[in-house]
N, C-alpha and C. Protein backbone atom coordinates (compact mmCIF):
# COMPACT_ATOMS: atom_id res chain seq x y z
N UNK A 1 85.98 -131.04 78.33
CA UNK A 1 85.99 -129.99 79.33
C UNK A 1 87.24 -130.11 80.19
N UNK A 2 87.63 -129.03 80.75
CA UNK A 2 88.95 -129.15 81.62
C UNK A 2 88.18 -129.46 82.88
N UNK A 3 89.41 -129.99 83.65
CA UNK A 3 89.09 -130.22 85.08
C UNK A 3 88.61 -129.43 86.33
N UNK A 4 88.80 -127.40 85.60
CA UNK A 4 88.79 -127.15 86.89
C UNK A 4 87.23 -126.33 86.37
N UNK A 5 86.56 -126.69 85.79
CA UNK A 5 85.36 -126.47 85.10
C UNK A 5 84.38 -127.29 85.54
N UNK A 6 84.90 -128.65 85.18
CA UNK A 6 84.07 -129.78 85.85
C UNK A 6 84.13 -129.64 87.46
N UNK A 7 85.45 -129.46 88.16
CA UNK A 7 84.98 -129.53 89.42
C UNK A 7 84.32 -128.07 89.83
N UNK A 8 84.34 -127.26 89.14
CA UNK A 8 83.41 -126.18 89.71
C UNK A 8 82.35 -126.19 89.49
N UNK A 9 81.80 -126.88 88.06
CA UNK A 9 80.35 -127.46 88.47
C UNK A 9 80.19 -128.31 89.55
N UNK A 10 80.74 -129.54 89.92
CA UNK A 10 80.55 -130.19 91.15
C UNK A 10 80.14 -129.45 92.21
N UNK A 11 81.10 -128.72 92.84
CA UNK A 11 80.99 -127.75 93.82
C UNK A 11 80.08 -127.20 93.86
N UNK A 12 79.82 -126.51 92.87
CA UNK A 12 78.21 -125.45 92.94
C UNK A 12 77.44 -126.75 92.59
N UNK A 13 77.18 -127.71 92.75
CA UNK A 13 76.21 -128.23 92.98
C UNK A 13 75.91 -129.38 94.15
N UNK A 14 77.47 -129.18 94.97
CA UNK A 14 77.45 -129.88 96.20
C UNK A 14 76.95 -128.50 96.72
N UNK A 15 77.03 -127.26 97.09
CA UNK A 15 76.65 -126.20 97.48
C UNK A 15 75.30 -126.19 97.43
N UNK A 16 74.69 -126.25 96.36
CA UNK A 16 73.03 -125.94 96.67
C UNK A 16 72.70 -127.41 97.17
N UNK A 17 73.21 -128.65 97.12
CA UNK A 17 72.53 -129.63 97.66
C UNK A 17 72.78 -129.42 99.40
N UNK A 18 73.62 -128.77 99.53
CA UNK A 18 73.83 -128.47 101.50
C UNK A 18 73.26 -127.46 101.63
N UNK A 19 73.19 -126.35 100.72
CA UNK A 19 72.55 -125.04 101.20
C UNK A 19 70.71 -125.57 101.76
N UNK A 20 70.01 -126.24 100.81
CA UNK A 20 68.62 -126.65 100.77
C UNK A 20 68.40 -127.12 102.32
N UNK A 21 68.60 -128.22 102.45
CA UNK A 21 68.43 -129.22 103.57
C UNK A 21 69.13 -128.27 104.60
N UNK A 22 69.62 -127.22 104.71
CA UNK A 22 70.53 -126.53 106.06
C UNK A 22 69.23 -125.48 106.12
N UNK A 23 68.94 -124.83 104.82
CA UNK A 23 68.05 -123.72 105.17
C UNK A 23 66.56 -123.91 105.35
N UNK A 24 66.38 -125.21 105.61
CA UNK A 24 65.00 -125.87 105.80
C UNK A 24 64.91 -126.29 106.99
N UNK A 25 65.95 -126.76 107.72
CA UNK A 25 66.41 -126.92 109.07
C UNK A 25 65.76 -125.57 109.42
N UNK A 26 66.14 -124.70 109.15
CA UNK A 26 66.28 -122.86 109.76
C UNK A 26 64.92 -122.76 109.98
N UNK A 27 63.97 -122.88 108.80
CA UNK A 27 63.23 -122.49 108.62
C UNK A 27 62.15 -122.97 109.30
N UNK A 28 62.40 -124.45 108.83
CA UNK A 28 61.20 -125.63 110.12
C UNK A 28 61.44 -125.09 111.84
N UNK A 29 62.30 -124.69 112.13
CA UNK A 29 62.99 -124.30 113.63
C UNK A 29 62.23 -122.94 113.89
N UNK A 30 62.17 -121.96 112.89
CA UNK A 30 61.83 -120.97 112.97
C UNK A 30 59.95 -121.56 112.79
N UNK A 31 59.53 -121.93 112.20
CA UNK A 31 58.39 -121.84 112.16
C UNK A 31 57.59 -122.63 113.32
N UNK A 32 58.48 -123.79 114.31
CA UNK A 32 58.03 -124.46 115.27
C UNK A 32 57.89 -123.16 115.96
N UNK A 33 59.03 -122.35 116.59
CA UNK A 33 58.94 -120.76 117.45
C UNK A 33 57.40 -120.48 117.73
N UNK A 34 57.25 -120.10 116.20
CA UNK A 34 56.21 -119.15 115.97
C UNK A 34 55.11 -119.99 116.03
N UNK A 35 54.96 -121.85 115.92
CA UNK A 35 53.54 -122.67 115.65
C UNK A 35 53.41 -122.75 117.92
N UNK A 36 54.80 -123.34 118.51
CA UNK A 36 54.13 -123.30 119.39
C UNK A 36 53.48 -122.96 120.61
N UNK A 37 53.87 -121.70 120.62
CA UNK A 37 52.80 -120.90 121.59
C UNK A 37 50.87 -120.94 121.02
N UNK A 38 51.06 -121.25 119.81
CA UNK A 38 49.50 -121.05 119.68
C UNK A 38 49.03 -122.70 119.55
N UNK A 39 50.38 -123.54 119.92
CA UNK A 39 49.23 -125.11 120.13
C UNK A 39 49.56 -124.69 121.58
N UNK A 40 50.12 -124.40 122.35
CA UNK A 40 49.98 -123.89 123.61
C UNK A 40 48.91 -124.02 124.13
N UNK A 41 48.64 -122.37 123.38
CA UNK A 41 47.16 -121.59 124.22
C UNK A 41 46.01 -122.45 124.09
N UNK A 42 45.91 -123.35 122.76
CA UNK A 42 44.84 -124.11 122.41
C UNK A 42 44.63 -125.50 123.25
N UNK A 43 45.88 -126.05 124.08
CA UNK A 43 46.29 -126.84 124.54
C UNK A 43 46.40 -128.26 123.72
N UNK A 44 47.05 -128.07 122.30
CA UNK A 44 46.90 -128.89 121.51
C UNK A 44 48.40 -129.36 121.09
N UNK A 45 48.70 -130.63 120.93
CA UNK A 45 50.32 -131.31 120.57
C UNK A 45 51.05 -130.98 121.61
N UNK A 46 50.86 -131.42 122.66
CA UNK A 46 51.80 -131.96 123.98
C UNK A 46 53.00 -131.96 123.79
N UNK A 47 53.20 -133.14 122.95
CA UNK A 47 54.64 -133.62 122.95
C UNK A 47 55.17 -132.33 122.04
N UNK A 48 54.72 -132.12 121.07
CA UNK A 48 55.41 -130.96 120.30
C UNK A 48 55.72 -129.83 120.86
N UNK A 49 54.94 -129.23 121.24
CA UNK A 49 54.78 -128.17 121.96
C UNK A 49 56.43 -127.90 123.32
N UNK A 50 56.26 -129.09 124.38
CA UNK A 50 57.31 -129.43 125.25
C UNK A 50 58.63 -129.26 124.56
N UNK A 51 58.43 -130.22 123.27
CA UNK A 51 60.15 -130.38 122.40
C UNK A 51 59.85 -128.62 122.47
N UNK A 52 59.74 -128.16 121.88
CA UNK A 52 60.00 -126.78 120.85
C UNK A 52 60.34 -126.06 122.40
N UNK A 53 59.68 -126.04 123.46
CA UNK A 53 60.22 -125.61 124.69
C UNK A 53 61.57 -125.89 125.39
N UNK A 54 61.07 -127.13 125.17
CA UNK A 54 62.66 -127.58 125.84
C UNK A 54 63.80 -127.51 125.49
N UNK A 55 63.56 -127.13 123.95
CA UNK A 55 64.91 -127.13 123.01
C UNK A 55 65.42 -125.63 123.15
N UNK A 56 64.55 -124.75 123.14
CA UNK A 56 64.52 -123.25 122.96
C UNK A 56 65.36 -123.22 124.35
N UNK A 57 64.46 -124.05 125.60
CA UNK A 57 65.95 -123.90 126.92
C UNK A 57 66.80 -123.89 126.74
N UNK A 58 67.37 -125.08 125.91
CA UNK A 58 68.53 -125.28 126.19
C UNK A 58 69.97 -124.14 125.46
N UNK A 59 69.59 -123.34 124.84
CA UNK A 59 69.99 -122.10 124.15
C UNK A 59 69.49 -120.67 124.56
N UNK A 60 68.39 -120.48 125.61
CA UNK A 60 67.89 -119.28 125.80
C UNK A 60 67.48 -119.37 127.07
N UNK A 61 67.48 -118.05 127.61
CA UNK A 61 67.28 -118.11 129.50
C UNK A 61 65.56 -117.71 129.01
N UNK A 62 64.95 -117.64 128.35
CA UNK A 62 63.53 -117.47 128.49
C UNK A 62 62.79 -116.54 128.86
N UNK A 63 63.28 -115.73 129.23
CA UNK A 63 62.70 -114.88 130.50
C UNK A 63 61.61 -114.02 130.13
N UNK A 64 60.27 -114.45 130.46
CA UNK A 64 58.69 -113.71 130.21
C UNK A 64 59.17 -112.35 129.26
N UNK A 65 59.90 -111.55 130.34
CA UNK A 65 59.44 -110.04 130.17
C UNK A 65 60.65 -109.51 128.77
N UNK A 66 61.63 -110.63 128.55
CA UNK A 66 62.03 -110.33 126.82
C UNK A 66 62.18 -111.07 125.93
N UNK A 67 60.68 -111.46 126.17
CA UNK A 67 60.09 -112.49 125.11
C UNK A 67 58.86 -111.82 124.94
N UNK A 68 58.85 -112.22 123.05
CA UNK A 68 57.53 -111.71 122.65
C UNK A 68 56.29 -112.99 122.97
N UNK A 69 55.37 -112.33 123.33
CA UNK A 69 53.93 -113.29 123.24
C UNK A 69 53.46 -113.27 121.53
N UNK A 70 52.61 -114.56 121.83
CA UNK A 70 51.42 -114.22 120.82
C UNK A 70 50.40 -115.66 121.19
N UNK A 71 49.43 -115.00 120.62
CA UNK A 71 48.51 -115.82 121.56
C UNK A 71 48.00 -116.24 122.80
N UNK A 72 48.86 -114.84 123.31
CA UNK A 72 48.78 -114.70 125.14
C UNK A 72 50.10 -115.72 125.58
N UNK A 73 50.64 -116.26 124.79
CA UNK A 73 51.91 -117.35 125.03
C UNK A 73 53.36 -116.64 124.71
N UNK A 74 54.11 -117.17 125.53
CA UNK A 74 55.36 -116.73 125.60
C UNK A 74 56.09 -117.81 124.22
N UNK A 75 56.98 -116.74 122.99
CA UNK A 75 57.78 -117.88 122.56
C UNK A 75 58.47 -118.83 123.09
N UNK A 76 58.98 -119.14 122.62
CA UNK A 76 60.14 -120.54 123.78
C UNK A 76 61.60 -119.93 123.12
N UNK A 77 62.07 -118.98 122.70
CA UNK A 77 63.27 -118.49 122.84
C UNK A 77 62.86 -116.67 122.93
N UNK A 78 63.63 -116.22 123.62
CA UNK A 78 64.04 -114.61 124.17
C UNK A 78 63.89 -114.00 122.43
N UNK A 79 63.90 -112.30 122.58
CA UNK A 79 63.78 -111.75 121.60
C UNK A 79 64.76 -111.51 120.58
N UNK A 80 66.14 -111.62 121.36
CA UNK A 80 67.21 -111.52 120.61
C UNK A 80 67.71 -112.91 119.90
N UNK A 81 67.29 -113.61 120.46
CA UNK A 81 67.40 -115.20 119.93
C UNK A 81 66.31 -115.29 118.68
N UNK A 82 65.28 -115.15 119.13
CA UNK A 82 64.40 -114.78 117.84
C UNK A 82 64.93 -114.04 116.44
N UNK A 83 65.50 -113.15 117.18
CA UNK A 83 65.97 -111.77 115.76
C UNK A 83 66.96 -113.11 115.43
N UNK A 84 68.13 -113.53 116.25
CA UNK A 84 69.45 -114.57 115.22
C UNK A 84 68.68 -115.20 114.66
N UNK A 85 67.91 -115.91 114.92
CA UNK A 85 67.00 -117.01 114.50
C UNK A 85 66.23 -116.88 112.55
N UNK A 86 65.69 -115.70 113.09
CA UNK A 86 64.80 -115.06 112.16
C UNK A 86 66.14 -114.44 110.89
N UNK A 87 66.87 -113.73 111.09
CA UNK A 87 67.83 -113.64 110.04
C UNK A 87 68.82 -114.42 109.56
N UNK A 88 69.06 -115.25 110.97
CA UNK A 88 69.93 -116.41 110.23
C UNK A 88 69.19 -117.34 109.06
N UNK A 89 67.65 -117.69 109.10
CA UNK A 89 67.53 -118.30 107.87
C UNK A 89 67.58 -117.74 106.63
N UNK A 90 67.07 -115.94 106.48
CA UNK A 90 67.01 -115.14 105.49
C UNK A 90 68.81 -115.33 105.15
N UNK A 91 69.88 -115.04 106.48
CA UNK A 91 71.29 -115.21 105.88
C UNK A 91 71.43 -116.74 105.10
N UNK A 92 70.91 -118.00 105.53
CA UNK A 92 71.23 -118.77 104.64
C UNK A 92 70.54 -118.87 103.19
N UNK A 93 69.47 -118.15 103.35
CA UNK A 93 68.73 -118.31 102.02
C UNK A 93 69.27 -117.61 100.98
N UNK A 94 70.18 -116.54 101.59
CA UNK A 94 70.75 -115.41 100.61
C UNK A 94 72.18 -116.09 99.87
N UNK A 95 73.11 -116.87 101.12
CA UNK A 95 74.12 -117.65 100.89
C UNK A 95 73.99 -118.71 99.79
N UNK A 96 73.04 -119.40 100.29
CA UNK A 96 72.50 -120.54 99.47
C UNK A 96 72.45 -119.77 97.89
N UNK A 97 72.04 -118.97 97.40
CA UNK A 97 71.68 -118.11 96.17
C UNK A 97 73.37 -117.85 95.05
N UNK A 98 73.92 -117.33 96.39
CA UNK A 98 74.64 -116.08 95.77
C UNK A 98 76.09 -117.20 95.42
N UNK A 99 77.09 -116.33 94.72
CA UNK A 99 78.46 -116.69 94.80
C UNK A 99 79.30 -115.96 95.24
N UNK A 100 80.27 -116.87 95.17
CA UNK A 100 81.29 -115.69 95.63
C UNK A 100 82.19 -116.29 96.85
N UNK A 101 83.68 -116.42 97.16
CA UNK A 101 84.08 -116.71 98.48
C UNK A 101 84.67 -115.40 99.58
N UNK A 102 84.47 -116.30 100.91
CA UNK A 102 84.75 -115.16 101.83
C UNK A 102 86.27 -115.44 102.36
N UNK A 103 86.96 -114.31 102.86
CA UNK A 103 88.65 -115.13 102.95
C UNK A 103 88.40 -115.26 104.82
N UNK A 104 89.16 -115.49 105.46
CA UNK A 104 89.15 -115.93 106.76
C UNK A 104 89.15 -114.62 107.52
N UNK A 105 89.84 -113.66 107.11
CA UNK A 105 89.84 -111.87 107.42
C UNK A 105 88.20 -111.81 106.79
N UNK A 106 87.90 -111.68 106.26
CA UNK A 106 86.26 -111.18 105.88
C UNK A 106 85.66 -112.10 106.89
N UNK A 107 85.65 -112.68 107.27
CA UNK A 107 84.76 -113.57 107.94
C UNK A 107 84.69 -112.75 108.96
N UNK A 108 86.10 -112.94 110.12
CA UNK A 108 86.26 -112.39 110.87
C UNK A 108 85.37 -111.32 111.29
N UNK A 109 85.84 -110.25 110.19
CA UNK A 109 85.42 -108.64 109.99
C UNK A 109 84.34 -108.88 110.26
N UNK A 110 83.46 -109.54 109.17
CA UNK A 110 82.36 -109.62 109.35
C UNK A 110 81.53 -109.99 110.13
N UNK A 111 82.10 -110.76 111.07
CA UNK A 111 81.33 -111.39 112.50
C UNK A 111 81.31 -110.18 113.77
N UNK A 112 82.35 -109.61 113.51
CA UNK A 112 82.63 -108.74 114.22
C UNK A 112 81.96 -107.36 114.21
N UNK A 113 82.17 -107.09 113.01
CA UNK A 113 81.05 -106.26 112.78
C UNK A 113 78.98 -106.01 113.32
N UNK A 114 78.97 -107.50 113.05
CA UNK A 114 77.71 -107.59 113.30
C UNK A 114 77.61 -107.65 114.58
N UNK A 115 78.64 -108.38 115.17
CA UNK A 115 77.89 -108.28 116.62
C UNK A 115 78.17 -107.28 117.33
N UNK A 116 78.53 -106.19 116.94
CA UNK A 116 78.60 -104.88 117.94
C UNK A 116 77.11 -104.48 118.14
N UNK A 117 76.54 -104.33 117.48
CA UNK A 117 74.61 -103.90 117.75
C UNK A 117 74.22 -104.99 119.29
N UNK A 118 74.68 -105.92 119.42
CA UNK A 118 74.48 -106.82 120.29
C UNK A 118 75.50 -106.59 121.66
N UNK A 119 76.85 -106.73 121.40
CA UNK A 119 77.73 -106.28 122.58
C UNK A 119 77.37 -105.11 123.03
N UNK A 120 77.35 -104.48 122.44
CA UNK A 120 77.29 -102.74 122.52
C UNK A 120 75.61 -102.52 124.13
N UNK A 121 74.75 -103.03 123.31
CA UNK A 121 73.49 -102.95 124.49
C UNK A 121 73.45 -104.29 125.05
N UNK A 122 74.38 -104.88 125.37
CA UNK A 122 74.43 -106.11 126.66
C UNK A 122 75.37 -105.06 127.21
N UNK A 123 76.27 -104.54 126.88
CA UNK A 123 77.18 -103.79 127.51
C UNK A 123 76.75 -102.64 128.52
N UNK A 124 75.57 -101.40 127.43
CA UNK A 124 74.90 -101.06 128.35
C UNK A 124 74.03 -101.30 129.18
N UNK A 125 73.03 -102.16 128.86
CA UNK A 125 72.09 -102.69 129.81
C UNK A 125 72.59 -103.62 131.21
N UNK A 126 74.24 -103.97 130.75
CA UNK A 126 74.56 -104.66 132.40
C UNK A 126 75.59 -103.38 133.22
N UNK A 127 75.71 -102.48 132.88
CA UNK A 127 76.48 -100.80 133.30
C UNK A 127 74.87 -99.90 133.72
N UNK A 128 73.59 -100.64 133.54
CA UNK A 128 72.25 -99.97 134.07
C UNK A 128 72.44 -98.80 133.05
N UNK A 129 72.78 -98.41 131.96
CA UNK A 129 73.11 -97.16 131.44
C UNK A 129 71.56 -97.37 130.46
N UNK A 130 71.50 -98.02 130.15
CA UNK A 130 70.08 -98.20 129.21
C UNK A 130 69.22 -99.96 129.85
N UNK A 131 67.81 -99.07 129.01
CA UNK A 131 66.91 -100.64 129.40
C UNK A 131 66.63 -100.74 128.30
N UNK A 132 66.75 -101.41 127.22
CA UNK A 132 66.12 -101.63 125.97
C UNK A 132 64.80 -102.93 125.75
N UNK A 133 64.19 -102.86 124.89
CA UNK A 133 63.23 -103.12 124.23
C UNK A 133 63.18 -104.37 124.19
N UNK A 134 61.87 -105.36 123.27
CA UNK A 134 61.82 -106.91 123.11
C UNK A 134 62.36 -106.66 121.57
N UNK A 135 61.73 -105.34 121.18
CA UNK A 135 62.04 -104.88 119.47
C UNK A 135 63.18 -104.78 119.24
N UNK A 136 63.89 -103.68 119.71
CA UNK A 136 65.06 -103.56 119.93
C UNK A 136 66.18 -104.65 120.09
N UNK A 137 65.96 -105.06 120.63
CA UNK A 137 66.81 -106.51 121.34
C UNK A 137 66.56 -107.57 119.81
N UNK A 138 66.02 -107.56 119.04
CA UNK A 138 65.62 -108.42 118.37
C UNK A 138 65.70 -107.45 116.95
N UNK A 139 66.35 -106.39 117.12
CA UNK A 139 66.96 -105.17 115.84
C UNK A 139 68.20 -105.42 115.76
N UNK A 140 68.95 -105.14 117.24
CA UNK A 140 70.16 -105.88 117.45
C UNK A 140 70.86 -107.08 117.18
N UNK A 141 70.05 -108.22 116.99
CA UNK A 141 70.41 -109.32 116.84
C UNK A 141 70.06 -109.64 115.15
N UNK A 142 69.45 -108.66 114.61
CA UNK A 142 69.06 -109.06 112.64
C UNK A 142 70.89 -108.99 112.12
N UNK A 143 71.66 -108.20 112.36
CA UNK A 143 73.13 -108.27 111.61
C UNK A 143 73.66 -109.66 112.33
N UNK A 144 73.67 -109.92 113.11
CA UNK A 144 74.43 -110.82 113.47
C UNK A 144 74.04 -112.24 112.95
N UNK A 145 72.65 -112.79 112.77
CA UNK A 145 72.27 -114.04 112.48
C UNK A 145 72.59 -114.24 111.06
N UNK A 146 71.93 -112.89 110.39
CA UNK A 146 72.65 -112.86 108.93
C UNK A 146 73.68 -113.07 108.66
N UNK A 147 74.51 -112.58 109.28
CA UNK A 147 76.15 -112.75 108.95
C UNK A 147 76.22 -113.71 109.14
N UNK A 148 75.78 -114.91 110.03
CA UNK A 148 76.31 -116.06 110.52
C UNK A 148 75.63 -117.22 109.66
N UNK A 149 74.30 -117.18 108.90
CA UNK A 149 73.75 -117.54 108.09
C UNK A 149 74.69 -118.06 107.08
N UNK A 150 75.61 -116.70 106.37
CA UNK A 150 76.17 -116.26 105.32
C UNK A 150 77.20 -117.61 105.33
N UNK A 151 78.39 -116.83 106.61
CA UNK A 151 79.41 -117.59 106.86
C UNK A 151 79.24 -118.82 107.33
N UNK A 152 78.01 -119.52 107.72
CA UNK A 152 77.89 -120.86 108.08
C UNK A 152 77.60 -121.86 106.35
N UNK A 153 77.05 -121.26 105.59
CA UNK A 153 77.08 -121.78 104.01
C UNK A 153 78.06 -121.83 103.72
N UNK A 154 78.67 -120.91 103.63
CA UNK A 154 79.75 -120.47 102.40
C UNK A 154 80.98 -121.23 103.10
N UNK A 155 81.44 -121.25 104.83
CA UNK A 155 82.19 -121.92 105.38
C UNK A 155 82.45 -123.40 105.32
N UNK A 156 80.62 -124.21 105.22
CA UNK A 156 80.64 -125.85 105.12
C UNK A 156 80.26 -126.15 103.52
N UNK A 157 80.52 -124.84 102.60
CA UNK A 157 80.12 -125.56 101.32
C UNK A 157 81.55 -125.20 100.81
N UNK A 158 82.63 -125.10 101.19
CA UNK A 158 83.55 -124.37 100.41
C UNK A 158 84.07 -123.43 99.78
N UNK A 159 83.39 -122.16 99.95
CA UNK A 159 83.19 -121.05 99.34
C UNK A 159 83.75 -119.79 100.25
N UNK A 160 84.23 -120.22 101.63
CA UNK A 160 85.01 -119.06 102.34
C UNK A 160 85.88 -120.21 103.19
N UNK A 161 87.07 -119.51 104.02
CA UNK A 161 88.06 -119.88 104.82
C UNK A 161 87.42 -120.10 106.47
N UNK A 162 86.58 -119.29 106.69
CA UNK A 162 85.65 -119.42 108.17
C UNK A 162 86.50 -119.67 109.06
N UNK A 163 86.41 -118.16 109.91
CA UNK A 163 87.54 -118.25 111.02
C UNK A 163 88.84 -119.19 110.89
C-alpha cells in the first residue's frame, strides 16, 4: 500500500476514536440538563444535582423566566444555551459520521452565518424592539451549536483549518 492510503486510514480512524468520547461528553452533559431538575423536584442526588447547577452557572446567567421548567424545576442552563447545547451534540454526531474537510474561510462563513439568528434578537431584544420567547431563543440558538459541533470535530480531528 502507498503511504498516503495508509495514513488516511490512520486518520479516519484517529477521527472516529475522538469523534466517540467528544460526542458522549455532549450527550452525558445534555442528558444531566434534562435528569436534574427532576432529581430536584424529587429531592433526590444532592451532590449531583448541585454539580449539574453549578456547572450550568458557570456558562449561563440562569434566569427563571428564560429557562424552560420541567418538573416544576428550572433547567440549570437558559433556553438558548439549551438550543447550543442540544444541537451541538446532533452537530457532533453528524461530524463524527460524515467526511469531508472544511477550509478556514468555510469555517469562518459558517460560524458566521449561524450566529446571526442569535445576534440579530440579542440585538433586538437589548434596542426593546422585540421580546422573544424560551422557544424562540432556543430556535435561534439550533444553527449555531450545530455549526460549532461540526467545526469543533472536523477542527481537532484534522479534517478542516478552524478559524
Amino acid at each position: 500500500m502507498n503511504r498516503e492510503l495508509v495514513r488516511s486510514r490512520a486518520n479516519r480512524r484517529r477521527d472516529v476514536n475522538f469523534a466517540v468520547p467528544l460526542t458522549c461528553v455532549a450527550l452525558l452533559w445534555l442528558t444531566m440538563i434534562l435528569a436534574a431538575p427532576f432529581a430536584l423536584s424529587r429531592a433526590r442526588l444532592p451532590v449531583f444535582t448541585l454539580a449539574v447547577y453549578q456547572a450550568g452557572s458557570l456558562v449561563c446567567h440562569q434566569r427563571p423566566e428564560r429557562s424552560f421548567h420541567l418538573a416544576g424545576m428550572q433547567l440549570p442552563v437558559c433556553a438558548r444555551c439549551f438550543g447550543l447545547y442540544l444541537s451541538g451534540a446532533v452537530g457532533l454526531t453528524v461530524a463524527a459520521r460524515s467526511r469531508g474537510a472544511l477550509s478556514a474561510r468555510a469555517v469562518r462563513g459558517l460560524l458566521a452565518v449561524t450566529a446571526l439568528p442569535i445576534v440579530t434578537t440579542v440585538a433586538l431584544e437589548w434596542l426593546a424592539v422585540i421580546e422573544t420567547t424560551n422557544v424562540q431563543r432556543l430556535l435561534t440558538a439550533l444553527p449555531l451549536g450545530f455549526a460549532a459541533g461540526v467545526v469543533i470535530v472536523r477542527s481537532l480531528s484534522g479534517r478542516g483549518d478552524a478559524l
